[in-house]
PDB file of N, CA and C in Angstrom:
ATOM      1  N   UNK A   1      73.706 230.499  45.062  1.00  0.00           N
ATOM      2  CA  UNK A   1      72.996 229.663  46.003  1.00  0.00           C
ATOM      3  C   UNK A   1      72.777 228.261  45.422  1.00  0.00           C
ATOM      4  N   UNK A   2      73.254 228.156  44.456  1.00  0.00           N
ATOM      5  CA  UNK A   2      72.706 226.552  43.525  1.00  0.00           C
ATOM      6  C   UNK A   2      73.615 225.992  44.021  1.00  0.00           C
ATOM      7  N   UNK A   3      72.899 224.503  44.628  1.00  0.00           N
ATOM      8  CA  UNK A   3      73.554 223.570  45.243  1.00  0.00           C
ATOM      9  C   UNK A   3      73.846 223.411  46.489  1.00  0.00           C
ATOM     10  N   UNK A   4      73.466 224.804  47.488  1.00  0.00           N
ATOM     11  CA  UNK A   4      73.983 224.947  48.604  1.00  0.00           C
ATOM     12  C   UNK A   4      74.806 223.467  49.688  1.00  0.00           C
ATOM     13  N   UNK A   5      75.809 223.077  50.097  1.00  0.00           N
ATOM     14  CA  UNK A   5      75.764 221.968  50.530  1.00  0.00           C
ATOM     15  C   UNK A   5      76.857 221.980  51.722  1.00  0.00           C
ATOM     16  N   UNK A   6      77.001 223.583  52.562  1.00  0.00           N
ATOM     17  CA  UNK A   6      77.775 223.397  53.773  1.00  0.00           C
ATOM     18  C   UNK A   6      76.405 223.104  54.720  1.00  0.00           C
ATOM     19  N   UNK A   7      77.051 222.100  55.552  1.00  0.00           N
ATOM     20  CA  UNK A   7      76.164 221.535  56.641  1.00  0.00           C
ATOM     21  C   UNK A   7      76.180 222.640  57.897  1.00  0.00           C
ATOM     22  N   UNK A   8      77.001 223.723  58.030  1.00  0.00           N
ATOM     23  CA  UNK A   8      77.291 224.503  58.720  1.00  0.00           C
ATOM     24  C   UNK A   8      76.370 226.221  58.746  1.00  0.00           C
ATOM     25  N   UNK A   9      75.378 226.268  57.218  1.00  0.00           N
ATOM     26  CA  UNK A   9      74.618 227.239  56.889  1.00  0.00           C
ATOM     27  C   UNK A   9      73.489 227.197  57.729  1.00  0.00           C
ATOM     28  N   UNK A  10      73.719 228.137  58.611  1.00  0.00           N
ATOM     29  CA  UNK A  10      72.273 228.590  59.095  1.00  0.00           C
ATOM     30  C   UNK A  10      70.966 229.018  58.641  1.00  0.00           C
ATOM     31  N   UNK A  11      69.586 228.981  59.023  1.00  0.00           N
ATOM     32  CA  UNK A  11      68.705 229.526  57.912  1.00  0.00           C
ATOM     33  C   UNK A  11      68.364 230.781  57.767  1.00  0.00           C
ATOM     34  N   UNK A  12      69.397 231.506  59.055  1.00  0.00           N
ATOM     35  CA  UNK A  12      69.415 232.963  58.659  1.00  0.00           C
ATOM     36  C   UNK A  12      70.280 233.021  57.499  1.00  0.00           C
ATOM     37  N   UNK A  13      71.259 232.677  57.486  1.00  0.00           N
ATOM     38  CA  UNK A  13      72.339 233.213  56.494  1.00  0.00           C
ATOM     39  C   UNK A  13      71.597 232.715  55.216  1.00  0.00           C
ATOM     40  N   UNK A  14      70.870 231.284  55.298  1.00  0.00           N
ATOM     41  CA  UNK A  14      70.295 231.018  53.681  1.00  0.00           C
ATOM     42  C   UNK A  14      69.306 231.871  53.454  1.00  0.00           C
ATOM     43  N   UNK A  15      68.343 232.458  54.063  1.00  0.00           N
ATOM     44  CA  UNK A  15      67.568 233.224  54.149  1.00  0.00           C
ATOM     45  C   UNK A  15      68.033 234.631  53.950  1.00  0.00           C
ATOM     46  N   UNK A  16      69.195 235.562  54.350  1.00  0.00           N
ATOM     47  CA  UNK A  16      69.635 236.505  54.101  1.00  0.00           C
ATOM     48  C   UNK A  16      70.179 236.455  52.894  1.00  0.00           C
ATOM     49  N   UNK A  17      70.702 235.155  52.259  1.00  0.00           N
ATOM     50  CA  UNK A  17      71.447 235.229  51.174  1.00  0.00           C
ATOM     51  C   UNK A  17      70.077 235.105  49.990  1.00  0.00           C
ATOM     52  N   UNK A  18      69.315 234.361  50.157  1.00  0.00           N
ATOM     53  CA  UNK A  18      68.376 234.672  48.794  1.00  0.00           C
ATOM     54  C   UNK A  18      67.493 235.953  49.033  1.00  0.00           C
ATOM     55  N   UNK A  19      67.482 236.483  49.747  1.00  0.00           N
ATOM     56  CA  UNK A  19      67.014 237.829  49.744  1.00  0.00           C
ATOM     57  C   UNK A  19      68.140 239.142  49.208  1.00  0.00           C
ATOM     58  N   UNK A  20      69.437 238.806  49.499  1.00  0.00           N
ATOM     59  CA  UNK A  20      70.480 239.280  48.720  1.00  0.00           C
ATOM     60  C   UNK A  20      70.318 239.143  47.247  1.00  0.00           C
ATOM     61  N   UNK A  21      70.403 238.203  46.827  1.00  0.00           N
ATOM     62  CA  UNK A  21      69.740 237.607  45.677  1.00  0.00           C
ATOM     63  C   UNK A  21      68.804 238.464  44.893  1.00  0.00           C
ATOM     64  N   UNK A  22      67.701 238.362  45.654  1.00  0.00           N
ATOM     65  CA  UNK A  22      66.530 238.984  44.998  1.00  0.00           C
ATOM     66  C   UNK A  22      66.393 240.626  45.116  1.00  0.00           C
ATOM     67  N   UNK A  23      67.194 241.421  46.049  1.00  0.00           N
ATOM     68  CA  UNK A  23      67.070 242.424  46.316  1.00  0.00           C
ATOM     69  C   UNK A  23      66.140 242.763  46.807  1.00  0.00           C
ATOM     70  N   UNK A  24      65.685 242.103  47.756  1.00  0.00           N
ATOM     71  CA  UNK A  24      64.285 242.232  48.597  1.00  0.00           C
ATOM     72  C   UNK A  24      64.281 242.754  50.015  1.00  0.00           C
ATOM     73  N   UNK A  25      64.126 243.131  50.627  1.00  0.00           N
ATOM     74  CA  UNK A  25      64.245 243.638  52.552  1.00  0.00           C
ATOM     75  C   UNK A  25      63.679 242.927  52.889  1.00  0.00           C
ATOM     76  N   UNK A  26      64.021 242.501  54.061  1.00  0.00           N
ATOM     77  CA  UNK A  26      63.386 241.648  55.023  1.00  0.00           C
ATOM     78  C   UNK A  26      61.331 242.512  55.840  1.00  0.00           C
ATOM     79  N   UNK A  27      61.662 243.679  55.484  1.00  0.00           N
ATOM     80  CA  UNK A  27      60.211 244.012  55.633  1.00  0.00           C
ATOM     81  C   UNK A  27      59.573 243.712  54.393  1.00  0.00           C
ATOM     82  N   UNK A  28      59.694 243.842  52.976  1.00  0.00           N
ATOM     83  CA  UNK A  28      59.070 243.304  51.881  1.00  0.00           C
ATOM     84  C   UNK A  28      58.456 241.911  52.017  1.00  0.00           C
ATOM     85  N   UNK A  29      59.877 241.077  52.278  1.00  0.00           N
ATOM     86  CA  UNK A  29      59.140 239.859  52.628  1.00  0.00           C
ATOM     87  C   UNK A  29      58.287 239.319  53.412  1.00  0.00           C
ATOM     88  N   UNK A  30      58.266 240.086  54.282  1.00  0.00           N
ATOM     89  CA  UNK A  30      57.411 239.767  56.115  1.00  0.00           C
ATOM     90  C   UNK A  30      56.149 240.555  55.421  1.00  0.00           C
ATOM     91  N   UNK A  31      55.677 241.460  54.193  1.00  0.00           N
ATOM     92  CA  UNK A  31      54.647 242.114  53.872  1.00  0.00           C
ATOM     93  C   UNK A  31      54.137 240.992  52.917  1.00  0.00           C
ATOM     94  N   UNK A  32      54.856 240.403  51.777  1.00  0.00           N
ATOM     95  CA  UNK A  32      54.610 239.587  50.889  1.00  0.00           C
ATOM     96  C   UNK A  32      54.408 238.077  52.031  1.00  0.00           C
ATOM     97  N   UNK A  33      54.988 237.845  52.722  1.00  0.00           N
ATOM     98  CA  UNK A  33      54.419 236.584  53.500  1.00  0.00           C
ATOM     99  C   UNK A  33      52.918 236.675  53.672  1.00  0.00           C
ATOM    100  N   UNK A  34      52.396 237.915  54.470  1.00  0.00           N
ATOM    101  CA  UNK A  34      51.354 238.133  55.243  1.00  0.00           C
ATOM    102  C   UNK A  34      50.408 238.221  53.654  1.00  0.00           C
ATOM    103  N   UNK A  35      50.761 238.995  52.993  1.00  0.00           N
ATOM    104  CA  UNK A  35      49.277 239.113  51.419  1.00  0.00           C
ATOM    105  C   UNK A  35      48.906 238.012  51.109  1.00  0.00           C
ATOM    106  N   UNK A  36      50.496 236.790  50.905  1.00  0.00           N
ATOM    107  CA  UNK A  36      50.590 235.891  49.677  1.00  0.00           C
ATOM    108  C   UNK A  36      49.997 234.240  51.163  1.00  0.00           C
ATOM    109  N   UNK A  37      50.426 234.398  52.001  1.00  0.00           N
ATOM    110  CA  UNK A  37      50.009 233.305  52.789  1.00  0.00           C
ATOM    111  C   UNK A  37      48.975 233.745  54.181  1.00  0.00           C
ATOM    112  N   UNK A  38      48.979 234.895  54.278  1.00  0.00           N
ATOM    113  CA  UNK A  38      47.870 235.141  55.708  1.00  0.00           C
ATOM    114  C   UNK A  38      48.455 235.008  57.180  1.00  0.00           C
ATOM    115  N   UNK A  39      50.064 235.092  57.022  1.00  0.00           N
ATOM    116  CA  UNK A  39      51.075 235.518  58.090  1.00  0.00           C
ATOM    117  C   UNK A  39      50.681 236.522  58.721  1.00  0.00           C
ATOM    118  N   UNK A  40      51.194 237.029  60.155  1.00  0.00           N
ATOM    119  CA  UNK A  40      51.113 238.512  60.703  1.00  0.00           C
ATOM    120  C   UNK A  40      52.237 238.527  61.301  1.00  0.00           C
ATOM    121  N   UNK A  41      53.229 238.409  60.372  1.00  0.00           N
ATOM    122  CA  UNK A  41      54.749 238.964  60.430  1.00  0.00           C
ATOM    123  C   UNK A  41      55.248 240.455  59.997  1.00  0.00           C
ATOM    124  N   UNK A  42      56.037 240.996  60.885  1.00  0.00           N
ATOM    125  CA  UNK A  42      56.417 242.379  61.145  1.00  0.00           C
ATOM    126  C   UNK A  42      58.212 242.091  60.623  1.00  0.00           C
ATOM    127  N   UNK A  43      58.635 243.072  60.170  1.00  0.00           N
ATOM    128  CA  UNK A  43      60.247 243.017  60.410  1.00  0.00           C
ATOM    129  C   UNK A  43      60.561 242.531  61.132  1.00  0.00           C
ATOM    130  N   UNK A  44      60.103 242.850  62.380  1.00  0.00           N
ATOM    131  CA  UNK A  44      61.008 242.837  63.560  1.00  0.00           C
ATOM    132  C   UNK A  44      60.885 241.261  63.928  1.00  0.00           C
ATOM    133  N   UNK A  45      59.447 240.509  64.206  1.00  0.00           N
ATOM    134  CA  UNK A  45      59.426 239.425  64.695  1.00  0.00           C
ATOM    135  C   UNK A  45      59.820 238.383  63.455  1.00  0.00           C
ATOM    136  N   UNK A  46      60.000 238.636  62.619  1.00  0.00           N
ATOM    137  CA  UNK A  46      60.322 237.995  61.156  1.00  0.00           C
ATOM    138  C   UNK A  46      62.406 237.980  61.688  1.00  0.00           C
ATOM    139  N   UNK A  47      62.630 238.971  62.023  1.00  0.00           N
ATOM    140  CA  UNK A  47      63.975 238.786  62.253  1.00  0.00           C
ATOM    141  C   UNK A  47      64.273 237.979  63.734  1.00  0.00           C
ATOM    142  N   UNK A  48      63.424 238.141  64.306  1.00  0.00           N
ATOM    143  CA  UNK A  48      63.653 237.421  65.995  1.00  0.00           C
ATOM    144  C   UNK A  48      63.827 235.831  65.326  1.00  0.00           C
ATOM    145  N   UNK A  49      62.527 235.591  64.584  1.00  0.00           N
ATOM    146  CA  UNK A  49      62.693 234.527  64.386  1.00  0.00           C
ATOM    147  C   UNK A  49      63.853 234.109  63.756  1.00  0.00           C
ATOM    148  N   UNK A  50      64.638 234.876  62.449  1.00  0.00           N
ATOM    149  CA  UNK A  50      65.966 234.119  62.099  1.00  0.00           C
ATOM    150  C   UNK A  50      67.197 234.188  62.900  1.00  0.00           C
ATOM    151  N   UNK A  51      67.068 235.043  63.926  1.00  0.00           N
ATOM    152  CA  UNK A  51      68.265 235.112  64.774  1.00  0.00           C
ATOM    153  C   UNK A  51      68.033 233.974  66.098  1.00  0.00           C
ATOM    154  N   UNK A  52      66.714 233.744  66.333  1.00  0.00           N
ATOM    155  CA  UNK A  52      66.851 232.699  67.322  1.00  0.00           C
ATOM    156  C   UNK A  52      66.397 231.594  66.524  1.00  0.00           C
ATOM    157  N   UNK A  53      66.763 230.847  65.338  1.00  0.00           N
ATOM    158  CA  UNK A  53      66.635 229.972  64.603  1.00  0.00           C
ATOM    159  C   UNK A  53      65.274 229.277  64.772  1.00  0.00           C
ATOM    160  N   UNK A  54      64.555 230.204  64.584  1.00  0.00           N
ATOM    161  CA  UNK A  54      62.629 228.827  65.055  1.00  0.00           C
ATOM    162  C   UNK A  54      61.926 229.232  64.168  1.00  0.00           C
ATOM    163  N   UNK A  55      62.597 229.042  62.719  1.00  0.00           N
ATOM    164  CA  UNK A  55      61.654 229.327  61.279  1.00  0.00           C
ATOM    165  C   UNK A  55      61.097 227.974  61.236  1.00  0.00           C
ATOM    166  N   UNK A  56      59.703 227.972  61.210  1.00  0.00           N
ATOM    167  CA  UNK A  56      59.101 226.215  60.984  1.00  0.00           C
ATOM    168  C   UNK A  56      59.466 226.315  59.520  1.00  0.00           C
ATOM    169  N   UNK A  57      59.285 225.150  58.917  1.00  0.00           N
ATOM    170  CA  UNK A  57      59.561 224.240  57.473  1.00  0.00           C
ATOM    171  C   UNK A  57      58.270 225.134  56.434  1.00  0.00           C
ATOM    172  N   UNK A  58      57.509 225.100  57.018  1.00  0.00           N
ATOM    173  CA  UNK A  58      56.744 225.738  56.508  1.00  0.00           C
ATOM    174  C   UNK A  58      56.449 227.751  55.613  1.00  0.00           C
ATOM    175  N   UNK A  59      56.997 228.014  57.010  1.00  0.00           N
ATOM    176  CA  UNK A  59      57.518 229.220  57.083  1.00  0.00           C
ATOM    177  C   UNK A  59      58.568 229.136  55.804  1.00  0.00           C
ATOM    178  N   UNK A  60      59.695 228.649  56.226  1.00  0.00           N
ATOM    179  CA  UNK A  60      60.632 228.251  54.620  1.00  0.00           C
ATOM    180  C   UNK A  60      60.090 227.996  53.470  1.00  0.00           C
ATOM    181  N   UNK A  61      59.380 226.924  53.512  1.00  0.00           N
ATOM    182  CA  UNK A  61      58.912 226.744  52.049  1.00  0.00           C
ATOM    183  C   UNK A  61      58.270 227.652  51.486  1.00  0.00           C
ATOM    184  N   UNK A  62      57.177 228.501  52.889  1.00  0.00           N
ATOM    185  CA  UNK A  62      56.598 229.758  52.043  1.00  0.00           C
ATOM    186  C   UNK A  62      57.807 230.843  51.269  1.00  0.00           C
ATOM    187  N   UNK A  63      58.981 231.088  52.461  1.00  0.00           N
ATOM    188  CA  UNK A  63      59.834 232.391  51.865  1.00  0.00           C
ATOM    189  C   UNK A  63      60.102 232.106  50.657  1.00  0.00           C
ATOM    190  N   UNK A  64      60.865 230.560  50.588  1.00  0.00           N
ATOM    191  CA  UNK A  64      61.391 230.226  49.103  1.00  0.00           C
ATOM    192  C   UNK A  64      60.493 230.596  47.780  1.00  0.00           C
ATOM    193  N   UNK A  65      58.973 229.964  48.201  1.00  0.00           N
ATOM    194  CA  UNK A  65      58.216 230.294  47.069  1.00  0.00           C
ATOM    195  C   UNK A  65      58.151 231.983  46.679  1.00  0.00           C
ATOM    196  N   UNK A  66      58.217 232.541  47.282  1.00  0.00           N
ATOM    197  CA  UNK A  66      57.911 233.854  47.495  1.00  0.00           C
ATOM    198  C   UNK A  66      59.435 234.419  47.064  1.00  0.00           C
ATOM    199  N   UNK A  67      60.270 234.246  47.470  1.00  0.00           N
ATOM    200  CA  UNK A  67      61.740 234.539  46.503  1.00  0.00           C
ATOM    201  C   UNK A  67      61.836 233.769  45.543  1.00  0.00           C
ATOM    202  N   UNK A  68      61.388 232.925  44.940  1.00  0.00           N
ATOM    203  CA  UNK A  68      61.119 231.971  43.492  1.00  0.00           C
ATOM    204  C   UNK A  68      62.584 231.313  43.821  1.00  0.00           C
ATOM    205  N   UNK A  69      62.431 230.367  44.744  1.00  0.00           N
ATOM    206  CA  UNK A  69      63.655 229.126  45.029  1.00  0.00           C
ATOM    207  C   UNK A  69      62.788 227.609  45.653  1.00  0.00           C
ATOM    208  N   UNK A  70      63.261 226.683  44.690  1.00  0.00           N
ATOM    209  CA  UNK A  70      62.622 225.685  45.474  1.00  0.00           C
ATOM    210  C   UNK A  70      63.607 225.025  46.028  1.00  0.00           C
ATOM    211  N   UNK A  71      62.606 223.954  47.202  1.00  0.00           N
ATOM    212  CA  UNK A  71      63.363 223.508  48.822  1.00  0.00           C
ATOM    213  C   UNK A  71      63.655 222.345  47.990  1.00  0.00           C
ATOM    214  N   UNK A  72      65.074 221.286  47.380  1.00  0.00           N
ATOM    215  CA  UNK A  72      64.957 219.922  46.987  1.00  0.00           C
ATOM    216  C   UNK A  72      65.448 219.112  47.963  1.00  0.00           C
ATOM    217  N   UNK A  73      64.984 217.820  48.385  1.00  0.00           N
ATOM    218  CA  UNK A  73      65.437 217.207  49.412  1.00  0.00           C
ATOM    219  C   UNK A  73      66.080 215.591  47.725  1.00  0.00           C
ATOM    220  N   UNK A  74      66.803 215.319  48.009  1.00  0.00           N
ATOM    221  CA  UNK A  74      67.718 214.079  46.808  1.00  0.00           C
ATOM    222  C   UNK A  74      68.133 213.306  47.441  1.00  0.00           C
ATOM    223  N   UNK A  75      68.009 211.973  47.359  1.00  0.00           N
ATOM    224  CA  UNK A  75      69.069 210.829  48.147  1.00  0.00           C
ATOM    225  C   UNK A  75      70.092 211.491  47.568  1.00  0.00           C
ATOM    226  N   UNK A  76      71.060 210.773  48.732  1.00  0.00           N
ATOM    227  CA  UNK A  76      72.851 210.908  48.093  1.00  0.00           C
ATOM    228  C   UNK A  76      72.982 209.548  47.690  1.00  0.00           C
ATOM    229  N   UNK A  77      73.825 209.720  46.816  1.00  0.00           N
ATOM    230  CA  UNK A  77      74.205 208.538  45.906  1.00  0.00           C
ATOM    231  C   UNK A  77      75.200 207.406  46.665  1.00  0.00           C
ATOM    232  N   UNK A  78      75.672 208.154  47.900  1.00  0.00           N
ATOM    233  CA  UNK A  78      77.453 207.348  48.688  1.00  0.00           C
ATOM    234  C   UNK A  78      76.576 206.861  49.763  1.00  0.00           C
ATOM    235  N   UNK A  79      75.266 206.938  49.879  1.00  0.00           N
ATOM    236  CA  UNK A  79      74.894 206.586  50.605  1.00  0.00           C
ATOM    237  C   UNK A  79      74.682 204.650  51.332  1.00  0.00           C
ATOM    238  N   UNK A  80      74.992 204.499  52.136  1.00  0.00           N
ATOM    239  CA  UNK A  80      75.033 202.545  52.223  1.00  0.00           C
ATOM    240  C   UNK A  80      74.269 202.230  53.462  1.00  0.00           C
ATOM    241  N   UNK A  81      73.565 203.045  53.613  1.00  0.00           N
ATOM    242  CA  UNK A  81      72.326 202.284  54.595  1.00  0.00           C
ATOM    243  C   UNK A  81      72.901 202.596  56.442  1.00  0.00           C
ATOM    244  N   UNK A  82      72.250 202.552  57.364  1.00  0.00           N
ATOM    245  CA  UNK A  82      72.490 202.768  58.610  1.00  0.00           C
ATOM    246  C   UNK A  82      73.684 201.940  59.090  1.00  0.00           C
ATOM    247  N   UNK A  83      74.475 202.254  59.761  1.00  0.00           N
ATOM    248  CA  UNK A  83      75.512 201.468  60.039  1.00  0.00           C
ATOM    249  C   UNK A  83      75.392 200.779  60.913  1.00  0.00           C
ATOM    250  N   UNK A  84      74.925 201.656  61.860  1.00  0.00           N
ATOM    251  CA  UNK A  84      74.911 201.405  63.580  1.00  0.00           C
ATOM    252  C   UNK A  84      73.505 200.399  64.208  1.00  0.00           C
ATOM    253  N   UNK A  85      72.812 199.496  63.387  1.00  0.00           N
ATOM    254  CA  UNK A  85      71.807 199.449  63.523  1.00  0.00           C
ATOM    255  C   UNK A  85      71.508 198.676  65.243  1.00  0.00           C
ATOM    256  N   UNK A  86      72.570 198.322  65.738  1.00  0.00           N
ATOM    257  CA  UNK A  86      72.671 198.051  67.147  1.00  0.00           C
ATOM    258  C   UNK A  86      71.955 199.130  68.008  1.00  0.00           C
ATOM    259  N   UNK A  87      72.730 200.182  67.753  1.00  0.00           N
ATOM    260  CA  UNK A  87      72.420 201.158  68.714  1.00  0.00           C
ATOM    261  C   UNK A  87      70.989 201.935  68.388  1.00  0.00           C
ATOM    262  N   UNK A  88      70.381 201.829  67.525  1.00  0.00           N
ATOM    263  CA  UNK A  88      69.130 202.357  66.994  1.00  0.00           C
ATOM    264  C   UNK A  88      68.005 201.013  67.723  1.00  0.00           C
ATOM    265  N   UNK A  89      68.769 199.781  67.466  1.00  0.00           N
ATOM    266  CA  UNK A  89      67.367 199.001  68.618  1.00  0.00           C
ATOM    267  C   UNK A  89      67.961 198.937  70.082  1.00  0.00           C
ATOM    268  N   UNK A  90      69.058 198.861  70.791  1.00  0.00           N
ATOM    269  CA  UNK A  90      69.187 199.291  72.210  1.00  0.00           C
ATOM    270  C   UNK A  90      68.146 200.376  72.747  1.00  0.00           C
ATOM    271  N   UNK A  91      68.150 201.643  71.603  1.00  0.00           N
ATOM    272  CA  UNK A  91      67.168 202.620  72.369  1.00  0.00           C
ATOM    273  C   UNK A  91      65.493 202.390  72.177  1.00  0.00           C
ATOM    274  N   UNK A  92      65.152 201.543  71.238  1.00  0.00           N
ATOM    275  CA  UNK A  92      63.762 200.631  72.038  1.00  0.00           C
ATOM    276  C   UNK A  92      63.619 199.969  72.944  1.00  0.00           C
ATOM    277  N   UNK A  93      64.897 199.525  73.488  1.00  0.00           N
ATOM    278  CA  UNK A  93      64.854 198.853  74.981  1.00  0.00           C
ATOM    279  C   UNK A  93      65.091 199.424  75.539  1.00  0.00           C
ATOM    280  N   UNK A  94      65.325 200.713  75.184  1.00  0.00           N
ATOM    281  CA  UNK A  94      65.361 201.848  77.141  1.00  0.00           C
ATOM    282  C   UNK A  94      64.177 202.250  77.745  1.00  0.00           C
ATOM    283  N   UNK A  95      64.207 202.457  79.022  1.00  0.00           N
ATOM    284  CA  UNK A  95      62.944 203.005  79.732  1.00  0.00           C
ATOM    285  C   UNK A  95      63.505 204.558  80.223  1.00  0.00           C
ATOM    286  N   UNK A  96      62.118 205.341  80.140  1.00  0.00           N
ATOM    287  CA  UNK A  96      62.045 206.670  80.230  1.00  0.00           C
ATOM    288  C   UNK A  96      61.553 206.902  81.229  1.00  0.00           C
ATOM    289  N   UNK A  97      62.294 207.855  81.943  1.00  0.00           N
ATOM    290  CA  UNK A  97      61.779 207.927  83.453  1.00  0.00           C
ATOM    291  C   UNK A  97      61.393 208.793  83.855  1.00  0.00           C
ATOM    292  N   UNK A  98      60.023 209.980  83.933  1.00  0.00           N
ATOM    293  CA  UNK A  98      60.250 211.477  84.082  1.00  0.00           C
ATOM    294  C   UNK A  98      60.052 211.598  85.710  1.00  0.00           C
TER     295      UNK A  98
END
């Protein structure tokens, strides 16, 4: 898992894979969520949530701590600043119409 960097990884699959990792079940963790943070996660709704992708950030950062992985966010180095900066102020001049 070091380094992870396909843009294409879901957070089930990152989530299934450090639990692979650790040799942990997805009910262990949904038990260790609820002791270690005051969750009332079950298997089952612990899995709804990774199959319909609506793990908050939070939720993550708890699993990671709890599988002993930390979340790093790093500038990239190739990075050269916004390109498009036209089109980023056009959409302050749009009006929203509900």
């Amino acid at each position: 898992m070091q380094g992870v960097s396909n843009r294409n990884l879901s957070t089930k699959q990152l989530i299934k894979g450090m639990l692979l990792m650790r040799d942990i079940s997805l009910t262990t963790l949904a038990e260790e969520l609820n002791k270690n943070f005051g969750y009332s996660f079950t298997q089952s709704n612990l899995s709804r949530k990774l199959n319909t992708d609506t793990v908050k950030w939070t939720e993550l950062r708890d699993i990671a701590m709890i599988l002993g992985y930390s979340i790093k966010i790093s500038p990239v180095e190739s990075w050269n600043g916004i390109q498009n900066r036209s089109a980023l102020l056009q959409r302050e001049n749009m009006t929203t119409i509900l």
